[in-house]
C-alpha atoms as a PDB file:
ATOM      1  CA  UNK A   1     114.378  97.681 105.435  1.00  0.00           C
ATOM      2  CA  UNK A   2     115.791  95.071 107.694  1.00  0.00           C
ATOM      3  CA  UNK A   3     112.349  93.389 108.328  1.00  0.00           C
ATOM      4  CA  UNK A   4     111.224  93.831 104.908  1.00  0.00           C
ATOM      5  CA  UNK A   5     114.388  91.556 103.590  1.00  0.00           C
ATOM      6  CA  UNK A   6     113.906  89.467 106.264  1.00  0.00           C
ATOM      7  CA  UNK A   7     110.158  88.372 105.526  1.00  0.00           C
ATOM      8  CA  UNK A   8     110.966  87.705 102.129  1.00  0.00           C
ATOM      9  CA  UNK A   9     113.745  85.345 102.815  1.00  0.00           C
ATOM     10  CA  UNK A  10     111.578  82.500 103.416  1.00  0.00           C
ATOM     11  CA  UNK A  11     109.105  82.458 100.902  1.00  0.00           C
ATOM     12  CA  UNK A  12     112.633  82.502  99.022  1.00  0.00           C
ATOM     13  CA  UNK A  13     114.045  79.485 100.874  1.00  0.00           C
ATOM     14  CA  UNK A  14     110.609  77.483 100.801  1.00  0.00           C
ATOM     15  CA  UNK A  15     110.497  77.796  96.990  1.00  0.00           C
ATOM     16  CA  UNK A  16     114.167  76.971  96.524  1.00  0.00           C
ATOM     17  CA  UNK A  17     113.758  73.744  98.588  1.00  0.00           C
ATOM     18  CA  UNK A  18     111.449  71.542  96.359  1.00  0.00           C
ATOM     19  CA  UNK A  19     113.275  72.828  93.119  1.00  0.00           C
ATOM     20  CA  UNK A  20     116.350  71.969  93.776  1.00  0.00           C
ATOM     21  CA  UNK A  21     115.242  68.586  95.324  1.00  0.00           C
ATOM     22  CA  UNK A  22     113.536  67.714  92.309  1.00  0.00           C
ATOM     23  CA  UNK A  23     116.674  68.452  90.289  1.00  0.00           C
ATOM     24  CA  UNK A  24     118.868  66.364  92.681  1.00  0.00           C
ATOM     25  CA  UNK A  25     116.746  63.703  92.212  1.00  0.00           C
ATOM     26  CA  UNK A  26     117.015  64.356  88.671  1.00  0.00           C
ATOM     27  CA  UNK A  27     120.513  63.692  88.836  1.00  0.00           C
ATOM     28  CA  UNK A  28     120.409  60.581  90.748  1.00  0.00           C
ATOM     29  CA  UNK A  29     118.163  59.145  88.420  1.00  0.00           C
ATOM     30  CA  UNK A  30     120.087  60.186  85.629  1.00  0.00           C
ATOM     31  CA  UNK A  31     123.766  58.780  87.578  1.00  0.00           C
ATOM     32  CA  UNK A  32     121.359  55.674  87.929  1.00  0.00           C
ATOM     33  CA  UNK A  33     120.616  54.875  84.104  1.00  0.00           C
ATOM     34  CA  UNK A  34     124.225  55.881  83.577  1.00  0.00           C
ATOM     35  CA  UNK A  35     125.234  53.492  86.192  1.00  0.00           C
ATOM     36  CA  UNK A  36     122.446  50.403  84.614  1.00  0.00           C
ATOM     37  CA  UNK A  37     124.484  50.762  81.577  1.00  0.00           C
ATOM     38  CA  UNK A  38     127.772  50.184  82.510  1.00  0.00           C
ATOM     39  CA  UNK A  39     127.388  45.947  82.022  1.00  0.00           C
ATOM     40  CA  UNK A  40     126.337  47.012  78.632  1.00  0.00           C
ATOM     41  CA  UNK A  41     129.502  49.255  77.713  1.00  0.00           C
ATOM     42  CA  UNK A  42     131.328  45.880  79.267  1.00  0.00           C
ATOM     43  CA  UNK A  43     130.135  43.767  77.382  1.00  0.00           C
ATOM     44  CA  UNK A  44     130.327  45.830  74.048  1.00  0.00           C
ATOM     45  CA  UNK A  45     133.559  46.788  74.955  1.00  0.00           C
ATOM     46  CA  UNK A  46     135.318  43.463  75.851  1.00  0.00           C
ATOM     47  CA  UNK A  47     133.607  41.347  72.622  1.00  0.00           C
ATOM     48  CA  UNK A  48     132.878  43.982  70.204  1.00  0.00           C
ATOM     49  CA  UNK A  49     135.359  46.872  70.616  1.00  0.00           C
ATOM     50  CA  UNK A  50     138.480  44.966  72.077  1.00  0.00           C
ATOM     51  CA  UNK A  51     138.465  42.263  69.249  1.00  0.00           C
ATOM     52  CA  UNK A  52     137.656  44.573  66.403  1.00  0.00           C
ATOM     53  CA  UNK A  53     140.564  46.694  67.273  1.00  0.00           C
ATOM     54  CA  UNK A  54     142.960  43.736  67.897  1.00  0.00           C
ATOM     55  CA  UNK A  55     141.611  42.465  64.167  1.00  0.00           C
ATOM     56  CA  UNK A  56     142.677  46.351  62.849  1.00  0.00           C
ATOM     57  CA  UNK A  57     146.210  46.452  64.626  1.00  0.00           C
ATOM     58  CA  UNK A  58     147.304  43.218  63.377  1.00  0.00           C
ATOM     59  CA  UNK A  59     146.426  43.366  59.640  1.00  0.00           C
ATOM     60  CA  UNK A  60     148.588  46.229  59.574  1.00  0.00           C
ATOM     61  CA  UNK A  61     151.426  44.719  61.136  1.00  0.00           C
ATOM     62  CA  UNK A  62     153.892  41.762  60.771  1.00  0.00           C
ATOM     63  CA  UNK A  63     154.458  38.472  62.724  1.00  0.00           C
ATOM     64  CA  UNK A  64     156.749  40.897  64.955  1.00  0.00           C
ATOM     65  CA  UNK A  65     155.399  43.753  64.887  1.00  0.00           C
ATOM     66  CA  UNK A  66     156.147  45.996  62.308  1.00  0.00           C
ATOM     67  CA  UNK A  67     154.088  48.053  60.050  1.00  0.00           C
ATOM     68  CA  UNK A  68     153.274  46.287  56.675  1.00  0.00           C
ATOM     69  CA  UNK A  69     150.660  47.158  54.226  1.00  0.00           C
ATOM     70  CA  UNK A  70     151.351  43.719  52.375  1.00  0.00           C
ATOM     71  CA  UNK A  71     148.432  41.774  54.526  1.00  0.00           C
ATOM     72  CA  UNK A  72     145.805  44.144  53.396  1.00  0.00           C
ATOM     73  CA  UNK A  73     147.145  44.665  49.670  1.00  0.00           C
ATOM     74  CA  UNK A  74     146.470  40.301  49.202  1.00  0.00           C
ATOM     75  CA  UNK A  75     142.902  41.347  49.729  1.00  0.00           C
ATOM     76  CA  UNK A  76     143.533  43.007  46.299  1.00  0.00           C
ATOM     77  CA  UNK A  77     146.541  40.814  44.447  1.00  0.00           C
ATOM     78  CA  UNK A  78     145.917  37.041  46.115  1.00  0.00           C
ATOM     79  CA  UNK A  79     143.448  35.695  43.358  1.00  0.00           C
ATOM     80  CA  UNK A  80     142.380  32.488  45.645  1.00  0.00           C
ATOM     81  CA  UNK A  81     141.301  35.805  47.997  1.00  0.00           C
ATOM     82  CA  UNK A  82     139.940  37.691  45.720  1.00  0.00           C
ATOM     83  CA  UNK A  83     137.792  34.673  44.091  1.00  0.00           C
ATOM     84  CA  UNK A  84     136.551  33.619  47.551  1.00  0.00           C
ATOM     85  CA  UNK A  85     135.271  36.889  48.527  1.00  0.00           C
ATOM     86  CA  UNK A  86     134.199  37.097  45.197  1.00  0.00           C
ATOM     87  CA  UNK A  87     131.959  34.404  45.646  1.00  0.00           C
ATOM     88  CA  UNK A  88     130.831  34.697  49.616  1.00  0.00           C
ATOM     89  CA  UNK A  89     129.366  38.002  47.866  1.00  0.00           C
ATOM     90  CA  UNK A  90     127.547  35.729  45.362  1.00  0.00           C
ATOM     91  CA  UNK A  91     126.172  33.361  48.098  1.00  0.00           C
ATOM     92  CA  UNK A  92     124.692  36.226  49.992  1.00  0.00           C
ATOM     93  CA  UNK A  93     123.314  38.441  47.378  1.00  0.00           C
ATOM     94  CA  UNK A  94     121.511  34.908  46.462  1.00  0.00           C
ATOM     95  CA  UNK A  95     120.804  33.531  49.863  1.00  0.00           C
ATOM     96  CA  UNK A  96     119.550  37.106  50.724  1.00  0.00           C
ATOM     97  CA  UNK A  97     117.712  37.204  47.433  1.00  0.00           C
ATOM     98  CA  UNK A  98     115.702  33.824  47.604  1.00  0.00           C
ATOM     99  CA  UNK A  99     115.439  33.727  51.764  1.00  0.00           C
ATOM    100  CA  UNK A 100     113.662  37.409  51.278  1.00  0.00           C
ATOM    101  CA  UNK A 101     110.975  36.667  48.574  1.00  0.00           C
ATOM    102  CA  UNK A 102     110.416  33.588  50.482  1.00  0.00           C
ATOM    103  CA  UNK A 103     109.660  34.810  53.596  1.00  0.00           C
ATOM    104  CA  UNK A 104     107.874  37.560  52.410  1.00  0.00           C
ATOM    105  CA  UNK A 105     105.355  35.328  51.249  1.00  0.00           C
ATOM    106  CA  UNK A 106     104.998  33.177  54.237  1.00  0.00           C
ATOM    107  CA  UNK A 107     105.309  36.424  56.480  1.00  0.00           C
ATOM    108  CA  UNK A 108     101.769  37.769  54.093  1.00  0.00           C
ATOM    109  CA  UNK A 109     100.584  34.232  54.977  1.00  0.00           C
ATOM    110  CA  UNK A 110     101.007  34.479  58.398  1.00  0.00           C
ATOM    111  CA  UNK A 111      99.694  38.035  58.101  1.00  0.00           C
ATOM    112  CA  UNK A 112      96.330  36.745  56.661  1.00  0.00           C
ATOM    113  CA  UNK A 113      95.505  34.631  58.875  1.00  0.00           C
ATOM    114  CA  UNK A 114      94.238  35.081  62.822  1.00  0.00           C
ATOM    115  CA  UNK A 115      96.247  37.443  64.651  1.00  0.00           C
ATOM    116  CA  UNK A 116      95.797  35.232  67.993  1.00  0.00           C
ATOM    117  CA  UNK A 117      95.729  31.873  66.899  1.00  0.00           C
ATOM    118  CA  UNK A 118      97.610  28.919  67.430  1.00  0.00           C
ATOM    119  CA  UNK A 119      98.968  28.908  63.911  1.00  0.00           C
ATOM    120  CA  UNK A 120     100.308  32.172  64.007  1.00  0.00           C
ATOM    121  CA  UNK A 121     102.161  31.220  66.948  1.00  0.00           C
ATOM    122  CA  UNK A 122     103.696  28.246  66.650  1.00  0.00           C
ATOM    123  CA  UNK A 123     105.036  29.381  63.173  1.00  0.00           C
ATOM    124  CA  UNK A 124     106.316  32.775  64.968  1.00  0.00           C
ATOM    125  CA  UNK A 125     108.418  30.357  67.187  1.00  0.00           C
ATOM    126  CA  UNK A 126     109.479  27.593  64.837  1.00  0.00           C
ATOM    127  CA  UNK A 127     110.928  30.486  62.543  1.00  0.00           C
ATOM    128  CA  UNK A 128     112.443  31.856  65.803  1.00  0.00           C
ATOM    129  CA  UNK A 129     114.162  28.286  66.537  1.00  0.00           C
ATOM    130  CA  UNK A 130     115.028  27.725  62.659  1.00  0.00           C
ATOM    131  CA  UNK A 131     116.640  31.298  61.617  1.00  0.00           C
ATOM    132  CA  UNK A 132     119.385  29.684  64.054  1.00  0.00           C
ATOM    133  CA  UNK A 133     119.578  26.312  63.375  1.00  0.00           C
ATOM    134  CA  UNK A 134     122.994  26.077  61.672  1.00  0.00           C
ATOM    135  CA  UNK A 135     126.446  25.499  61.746  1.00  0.00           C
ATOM    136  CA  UNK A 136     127.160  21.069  62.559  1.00  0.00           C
ATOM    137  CA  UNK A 137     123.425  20.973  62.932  1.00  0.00           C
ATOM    138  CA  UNK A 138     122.083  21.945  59.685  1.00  0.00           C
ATOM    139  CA  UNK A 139     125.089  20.463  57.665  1.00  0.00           C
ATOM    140  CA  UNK A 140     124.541  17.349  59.123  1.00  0.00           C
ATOM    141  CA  UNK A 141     120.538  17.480  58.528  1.00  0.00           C
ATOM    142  CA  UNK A 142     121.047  17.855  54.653  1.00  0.00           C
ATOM    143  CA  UNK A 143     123.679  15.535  55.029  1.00  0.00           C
ATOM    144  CA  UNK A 144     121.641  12.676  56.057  1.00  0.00           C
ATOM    145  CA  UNK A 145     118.649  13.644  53.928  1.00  0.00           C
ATOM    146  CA  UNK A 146     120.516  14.548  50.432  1.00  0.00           C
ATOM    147  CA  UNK A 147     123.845  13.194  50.755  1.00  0.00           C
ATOM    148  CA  UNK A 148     125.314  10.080  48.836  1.00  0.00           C
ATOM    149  CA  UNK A 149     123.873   7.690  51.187  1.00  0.00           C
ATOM    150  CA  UNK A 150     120.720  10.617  52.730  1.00  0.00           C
ATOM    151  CA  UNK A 151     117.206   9.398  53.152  1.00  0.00           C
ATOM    152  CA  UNK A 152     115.726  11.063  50.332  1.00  0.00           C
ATOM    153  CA  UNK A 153     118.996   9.849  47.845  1.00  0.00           C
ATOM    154  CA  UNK A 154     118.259   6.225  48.851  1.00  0.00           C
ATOM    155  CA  UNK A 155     114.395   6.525  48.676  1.00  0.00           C
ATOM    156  CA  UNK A 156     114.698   8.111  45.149  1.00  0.00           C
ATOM    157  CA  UNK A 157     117.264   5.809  44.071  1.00  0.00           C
ATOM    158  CA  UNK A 158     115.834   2.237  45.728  1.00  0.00           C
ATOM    159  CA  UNK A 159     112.352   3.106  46.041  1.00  0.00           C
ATOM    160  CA  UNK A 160     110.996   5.082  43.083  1.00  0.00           C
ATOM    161  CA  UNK A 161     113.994   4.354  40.890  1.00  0.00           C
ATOM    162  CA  UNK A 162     114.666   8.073  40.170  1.00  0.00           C
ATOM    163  CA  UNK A 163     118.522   9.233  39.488  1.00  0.00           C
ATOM    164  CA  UNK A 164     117.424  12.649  40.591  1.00  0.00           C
ATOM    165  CA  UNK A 165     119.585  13.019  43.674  1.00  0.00           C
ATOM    166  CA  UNK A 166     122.023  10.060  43.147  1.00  0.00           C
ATOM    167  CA  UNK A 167     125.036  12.300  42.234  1.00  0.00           C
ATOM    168  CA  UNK A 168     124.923  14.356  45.585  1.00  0.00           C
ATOM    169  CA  UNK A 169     128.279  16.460  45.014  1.00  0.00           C
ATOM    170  CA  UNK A 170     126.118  19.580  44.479  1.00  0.00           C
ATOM    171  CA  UNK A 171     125.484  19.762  48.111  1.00  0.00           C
ATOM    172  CA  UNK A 172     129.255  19.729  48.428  1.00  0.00           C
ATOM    173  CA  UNK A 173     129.727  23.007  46.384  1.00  0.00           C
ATOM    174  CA  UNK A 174     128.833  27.062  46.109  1.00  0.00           C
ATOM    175  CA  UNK A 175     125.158  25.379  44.690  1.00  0.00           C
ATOM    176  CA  UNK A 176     124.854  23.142  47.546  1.00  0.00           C
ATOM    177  CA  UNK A 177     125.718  26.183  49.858  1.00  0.00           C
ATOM    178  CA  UNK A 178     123.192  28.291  48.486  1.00  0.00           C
ATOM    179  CA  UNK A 179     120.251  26.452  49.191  1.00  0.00           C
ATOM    180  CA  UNK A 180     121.761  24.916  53.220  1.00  0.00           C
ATOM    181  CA  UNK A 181     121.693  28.876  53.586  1.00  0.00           C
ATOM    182  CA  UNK A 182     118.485  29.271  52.018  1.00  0.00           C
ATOM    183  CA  UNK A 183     116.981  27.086  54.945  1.00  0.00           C
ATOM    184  CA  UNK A 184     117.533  29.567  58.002  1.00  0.00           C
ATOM    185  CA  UNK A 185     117.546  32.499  55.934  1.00  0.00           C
ATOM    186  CA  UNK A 186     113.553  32.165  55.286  1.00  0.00           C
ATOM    187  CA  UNK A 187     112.293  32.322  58.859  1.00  0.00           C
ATOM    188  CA  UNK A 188     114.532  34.991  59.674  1.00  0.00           C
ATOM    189  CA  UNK A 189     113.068  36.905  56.921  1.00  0.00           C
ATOM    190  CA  UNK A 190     109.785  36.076  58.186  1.00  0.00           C
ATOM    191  CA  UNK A 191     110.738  37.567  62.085  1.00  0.00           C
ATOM    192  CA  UNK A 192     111.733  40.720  60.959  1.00  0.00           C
ATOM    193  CA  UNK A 193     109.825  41.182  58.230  1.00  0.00           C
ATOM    194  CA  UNK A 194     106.396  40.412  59.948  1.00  0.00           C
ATOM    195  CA  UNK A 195     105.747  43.212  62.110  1.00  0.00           C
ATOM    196  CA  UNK A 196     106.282  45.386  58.925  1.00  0.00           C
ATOM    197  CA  UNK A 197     103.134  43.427  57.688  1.00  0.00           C
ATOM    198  CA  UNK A 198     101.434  43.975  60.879  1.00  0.00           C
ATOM    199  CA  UNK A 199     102.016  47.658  60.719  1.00  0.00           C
ATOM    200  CA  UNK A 200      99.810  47.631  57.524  1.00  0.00           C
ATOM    201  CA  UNK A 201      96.515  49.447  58.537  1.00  0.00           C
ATOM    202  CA  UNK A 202      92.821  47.773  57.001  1.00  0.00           C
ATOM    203  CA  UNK A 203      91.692  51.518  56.647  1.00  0.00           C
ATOM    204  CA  UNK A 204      94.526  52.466  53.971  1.00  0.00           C
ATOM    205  CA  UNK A 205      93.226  49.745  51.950  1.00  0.00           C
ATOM    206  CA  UNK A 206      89.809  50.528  52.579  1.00  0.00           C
ATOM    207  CA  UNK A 207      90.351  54.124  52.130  1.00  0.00           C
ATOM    208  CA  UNK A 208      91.885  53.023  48.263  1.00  0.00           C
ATOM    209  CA  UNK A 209      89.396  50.972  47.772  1.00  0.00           C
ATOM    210  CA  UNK A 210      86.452  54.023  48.442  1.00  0.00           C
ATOM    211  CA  UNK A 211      88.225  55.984  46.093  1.00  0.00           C
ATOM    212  CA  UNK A 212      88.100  53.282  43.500  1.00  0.00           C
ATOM    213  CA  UNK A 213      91.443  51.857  43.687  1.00  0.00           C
ATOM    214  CA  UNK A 214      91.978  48.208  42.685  1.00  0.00           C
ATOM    215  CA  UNK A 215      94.034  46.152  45.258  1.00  0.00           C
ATOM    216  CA  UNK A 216      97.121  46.114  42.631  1.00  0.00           C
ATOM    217  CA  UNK A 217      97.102  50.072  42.946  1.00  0.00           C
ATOM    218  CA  UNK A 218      96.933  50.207  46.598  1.00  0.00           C
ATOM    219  CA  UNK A 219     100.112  47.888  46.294  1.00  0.00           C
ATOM    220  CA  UNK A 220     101.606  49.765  43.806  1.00  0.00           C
ATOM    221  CA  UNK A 221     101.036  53.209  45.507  1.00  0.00           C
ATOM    222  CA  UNK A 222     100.351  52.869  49.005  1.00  0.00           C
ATOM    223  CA  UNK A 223     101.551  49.127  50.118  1.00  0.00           C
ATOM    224  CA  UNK A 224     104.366  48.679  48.200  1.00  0.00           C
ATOM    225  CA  UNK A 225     106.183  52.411  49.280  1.00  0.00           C
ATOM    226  CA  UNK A 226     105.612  51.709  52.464  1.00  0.00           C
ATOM    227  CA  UNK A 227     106.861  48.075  52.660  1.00  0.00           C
ATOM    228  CA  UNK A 228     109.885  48.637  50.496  1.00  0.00           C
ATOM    229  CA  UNK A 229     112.358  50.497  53.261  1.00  0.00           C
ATOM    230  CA  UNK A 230     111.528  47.631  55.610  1.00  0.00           C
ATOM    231  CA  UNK A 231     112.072  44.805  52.700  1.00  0.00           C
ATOM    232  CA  UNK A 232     115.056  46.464  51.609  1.00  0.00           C
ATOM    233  CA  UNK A 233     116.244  46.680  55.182  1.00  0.00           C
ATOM    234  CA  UNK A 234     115.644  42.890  55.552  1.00  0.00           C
ATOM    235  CA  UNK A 235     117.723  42.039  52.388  1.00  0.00           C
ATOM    236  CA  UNK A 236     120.429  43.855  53.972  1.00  0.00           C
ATOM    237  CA  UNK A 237     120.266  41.588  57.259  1.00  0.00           C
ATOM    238  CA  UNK A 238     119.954  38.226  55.532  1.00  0.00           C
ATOM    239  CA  UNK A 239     122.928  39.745  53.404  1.00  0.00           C
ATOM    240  CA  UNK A 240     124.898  39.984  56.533  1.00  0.00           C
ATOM    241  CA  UNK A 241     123.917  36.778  57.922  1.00  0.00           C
ATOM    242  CA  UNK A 242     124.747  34.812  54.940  1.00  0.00           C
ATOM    243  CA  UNK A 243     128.204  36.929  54.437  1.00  0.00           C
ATOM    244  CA  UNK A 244     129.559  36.411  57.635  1.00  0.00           C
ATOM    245  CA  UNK A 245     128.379  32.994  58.139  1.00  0.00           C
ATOM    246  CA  UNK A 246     131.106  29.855  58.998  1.00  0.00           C
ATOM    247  CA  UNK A 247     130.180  26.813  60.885  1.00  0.00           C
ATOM    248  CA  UNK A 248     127.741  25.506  57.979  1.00  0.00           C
ATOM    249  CA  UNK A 249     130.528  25.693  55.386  1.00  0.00           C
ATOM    250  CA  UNK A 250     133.237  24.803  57.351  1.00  0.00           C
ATOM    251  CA  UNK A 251     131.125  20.982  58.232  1.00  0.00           C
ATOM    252  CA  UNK A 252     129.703  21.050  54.473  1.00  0.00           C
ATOM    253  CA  UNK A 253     133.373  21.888  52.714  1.00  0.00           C
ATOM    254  CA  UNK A 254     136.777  21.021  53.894  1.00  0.00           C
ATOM    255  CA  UNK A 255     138.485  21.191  51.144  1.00  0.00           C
ATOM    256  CA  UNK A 256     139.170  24.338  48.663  1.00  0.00           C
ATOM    257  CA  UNK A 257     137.940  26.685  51.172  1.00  0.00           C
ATOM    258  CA  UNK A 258     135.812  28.329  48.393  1.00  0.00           C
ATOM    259  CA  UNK A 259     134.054  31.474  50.618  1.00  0.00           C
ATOM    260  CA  UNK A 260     136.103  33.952  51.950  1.00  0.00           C
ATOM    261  CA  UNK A 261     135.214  33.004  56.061  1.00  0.00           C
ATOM    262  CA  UNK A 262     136.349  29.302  55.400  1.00  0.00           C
ATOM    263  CA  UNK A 263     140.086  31.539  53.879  1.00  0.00           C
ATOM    264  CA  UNK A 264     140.009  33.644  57.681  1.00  0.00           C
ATOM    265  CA  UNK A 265     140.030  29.631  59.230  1.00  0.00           C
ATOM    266  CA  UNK A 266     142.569  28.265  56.535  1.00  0.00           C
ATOM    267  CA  UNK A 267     145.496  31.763  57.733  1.00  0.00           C
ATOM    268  CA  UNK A 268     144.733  31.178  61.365  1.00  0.00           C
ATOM    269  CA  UNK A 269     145.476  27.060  61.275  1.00  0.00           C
ATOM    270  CA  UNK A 270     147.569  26.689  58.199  1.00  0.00           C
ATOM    271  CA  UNK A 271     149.412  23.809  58.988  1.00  0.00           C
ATOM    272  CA  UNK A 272     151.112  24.322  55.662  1.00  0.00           C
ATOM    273  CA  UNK A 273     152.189  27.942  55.368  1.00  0.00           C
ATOM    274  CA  UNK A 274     152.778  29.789  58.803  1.00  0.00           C
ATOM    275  CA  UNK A 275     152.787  33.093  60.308  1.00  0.00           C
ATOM    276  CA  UNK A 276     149.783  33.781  57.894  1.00  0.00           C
ATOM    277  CA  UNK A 277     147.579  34.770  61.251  1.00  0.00           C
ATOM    278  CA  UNK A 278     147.615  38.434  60.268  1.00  0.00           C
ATOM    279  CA  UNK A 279     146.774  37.973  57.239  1.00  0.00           C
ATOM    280  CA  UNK A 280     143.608  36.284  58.029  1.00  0.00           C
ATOM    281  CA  UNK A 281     143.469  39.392  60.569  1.00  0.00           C
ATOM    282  CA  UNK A 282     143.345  41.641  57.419  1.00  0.00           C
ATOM    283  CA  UNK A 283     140.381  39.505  55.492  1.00  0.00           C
ATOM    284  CA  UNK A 284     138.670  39.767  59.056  1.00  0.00           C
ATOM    285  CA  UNK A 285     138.890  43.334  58.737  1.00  0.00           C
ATOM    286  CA  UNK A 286     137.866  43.503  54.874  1.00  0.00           C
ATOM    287  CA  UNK A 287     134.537  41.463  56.493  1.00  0.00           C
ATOM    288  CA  UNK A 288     133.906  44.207  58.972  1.00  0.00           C
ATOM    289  CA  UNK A 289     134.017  47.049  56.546  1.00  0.00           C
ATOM    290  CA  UNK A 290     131.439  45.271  53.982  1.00  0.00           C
ATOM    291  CA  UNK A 291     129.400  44.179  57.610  1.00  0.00           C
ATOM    292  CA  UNK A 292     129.454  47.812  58.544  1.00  0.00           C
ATOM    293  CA  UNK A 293     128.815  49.433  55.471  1.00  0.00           C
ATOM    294  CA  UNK A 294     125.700  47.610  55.242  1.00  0.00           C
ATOM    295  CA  UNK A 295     124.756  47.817  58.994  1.00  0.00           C
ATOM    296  CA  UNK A 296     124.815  51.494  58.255  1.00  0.00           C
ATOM    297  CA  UNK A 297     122.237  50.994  55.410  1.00  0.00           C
ATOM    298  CA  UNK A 298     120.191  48.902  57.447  1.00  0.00           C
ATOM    299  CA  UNK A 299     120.052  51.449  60.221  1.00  0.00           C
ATOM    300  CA  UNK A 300     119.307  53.978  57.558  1.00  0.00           C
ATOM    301  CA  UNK A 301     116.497  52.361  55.889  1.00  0.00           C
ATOM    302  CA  UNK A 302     114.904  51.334  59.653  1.00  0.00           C
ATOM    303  CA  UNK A 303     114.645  54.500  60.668  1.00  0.00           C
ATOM    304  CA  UNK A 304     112.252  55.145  57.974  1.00  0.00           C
ATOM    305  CA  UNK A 305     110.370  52.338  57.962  1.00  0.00           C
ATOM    306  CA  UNK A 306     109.584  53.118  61.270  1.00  0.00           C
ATOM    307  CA  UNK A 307     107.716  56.089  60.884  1.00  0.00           C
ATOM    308  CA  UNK A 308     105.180  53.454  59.034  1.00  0.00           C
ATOM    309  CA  UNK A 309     105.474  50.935  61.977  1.00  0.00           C
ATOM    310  CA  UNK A 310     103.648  51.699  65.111  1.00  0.00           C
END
């Protein structure tokens, strides 16, 4: 009986040896991607976690310390708050609006023509360069073109003798805003909009068209379902660029403070009325909310999209 326990031990042992190495080396790899993401967590932690939280804390607490609902209830009662979030709302629904049919189209364009050429490329990174052109930059670009004294006022106005741009205080307002937005919200459409395009297959339209289909069915029934989650999920994004955008209004507008990230700026530096730093801590927050709430969408509608995009 002895022997007979004793002979199968190794075969045992022998069999044990590679599993369990395989599994510890399971383990390391697994400590190891753990391990890889640890600058990651850092980094999310220390500028997205850390300053959201300090944002939360102090709307809901006064200049020393104490609990107060009063910062977040001006979100509600303030009317100068309520109009400029009012009307950052406006300037992204139509930035998000006009930048998305926009760069549809030139996204289809692109989309049309050849896959590898030089065209296709150098529009790919010009759109990549111009979906962040903004803040001083861009202000100061329509600035010198359309402002009172721009190139195109003074060439309209001395040159062709056209009063079309000579009154150049619609750059300065929500109007003048809308299409300074417009400009970087196009190519960023077309970046994350394209490879939606690309994911359209030549044999579903070939397939529609065998069966008789006319191209504006195969739009209507096949091209159009399957682009719409991805369009949609676009709008969102140019939404949330627009709605949490600052530099470009801040250099465009200094006075009246009409959009609701230009308010955030007026709290934290008021020169006039102080201690209002929490307060702009409580519109900061009221921006993260509408942010997340349509991050969430936007994660949402990606998710199927993707199952079109391969």
């Amino acid at each position: 009986m002895t022997d007979s326990v004793g002979a199968a031990t190794p075969p045992t042992a022998q069999a044990s040896g590679p599993t369990s190495g395989r599994a510890g080396s399971r383990r390391l790899r697994g400590a190891g991607n753990y391990l890889a993401l640890i600058p990651f967590h850092a980094y999310v932690g220390v500028f997205l976690i850390l300053p959201t939280l300090v944002v939360a804390v102090g709307a809901f607490t006064t200049a020393k310390g104490a609990f107060t609902l009063d910062n977040v209830s001006r979100l509600f009662t303030d009317d100068t708050l309520v109009n400029a979030l009012t009307r950052s709302i406006q300037l992204a629904v139509a930035t998000a609006i006009a930048g998305a049919i926009l760069g549809a189209v030139l996204a289809w364009a692109v989309v049309r023509g050849d896959p590898n050429g030089l065209l296709r490329q150098v529009v790919i990174a010009a759109s990549g360069v111009l979906a962040q052109f903004g803040g001083v930059m861009l202000a100061f670009a329509f600035l010198a073109t359309f402002g009172f004294n721009g190139l195109a006022t003074l060439f309209l106005r001395d040159t062709l003798h056209v009063d079309l741009l000579t009154d150049a205080s619609w750059l300065y307002s929500l109007a003048g805003l809308v299409v300074v937005y417009t400009y970087f919200q196009i190519p960023l459409m077309l970046i994350v909009f394209l490879p939606s395009l690309d994911g359209l297959r030549q044999e579903w339209f070939d397939a529609s068209a065998s069966l008789g289909g006319s191209p504006w069915s195969f739009w209507r029934n096949i091209g159009g379902p399957i682009l719409a989650p991805a369009f949609l999920g676009s709008l969102l994004l140019l939404f949330t660029n627009a709605f949490s955008a600052y530099a470009t209004a801040a250099a465009l507008i200094s006075q009246g403070s009409p959009i609701i990230t230009l308010q955030i700026a007026d709290a934290m530096q008021s020169e006039v009325v102080l201690g209002q730093e929490n307060v702009g801590k409580a519109i900061a927050l009221g921006m993260i909310l509408v942010v997340s709430l349509a991050m969430l969408l936007y994660a949402f509608i990606q998710r199927r999209a993707s199952r079109w995009v391969r």
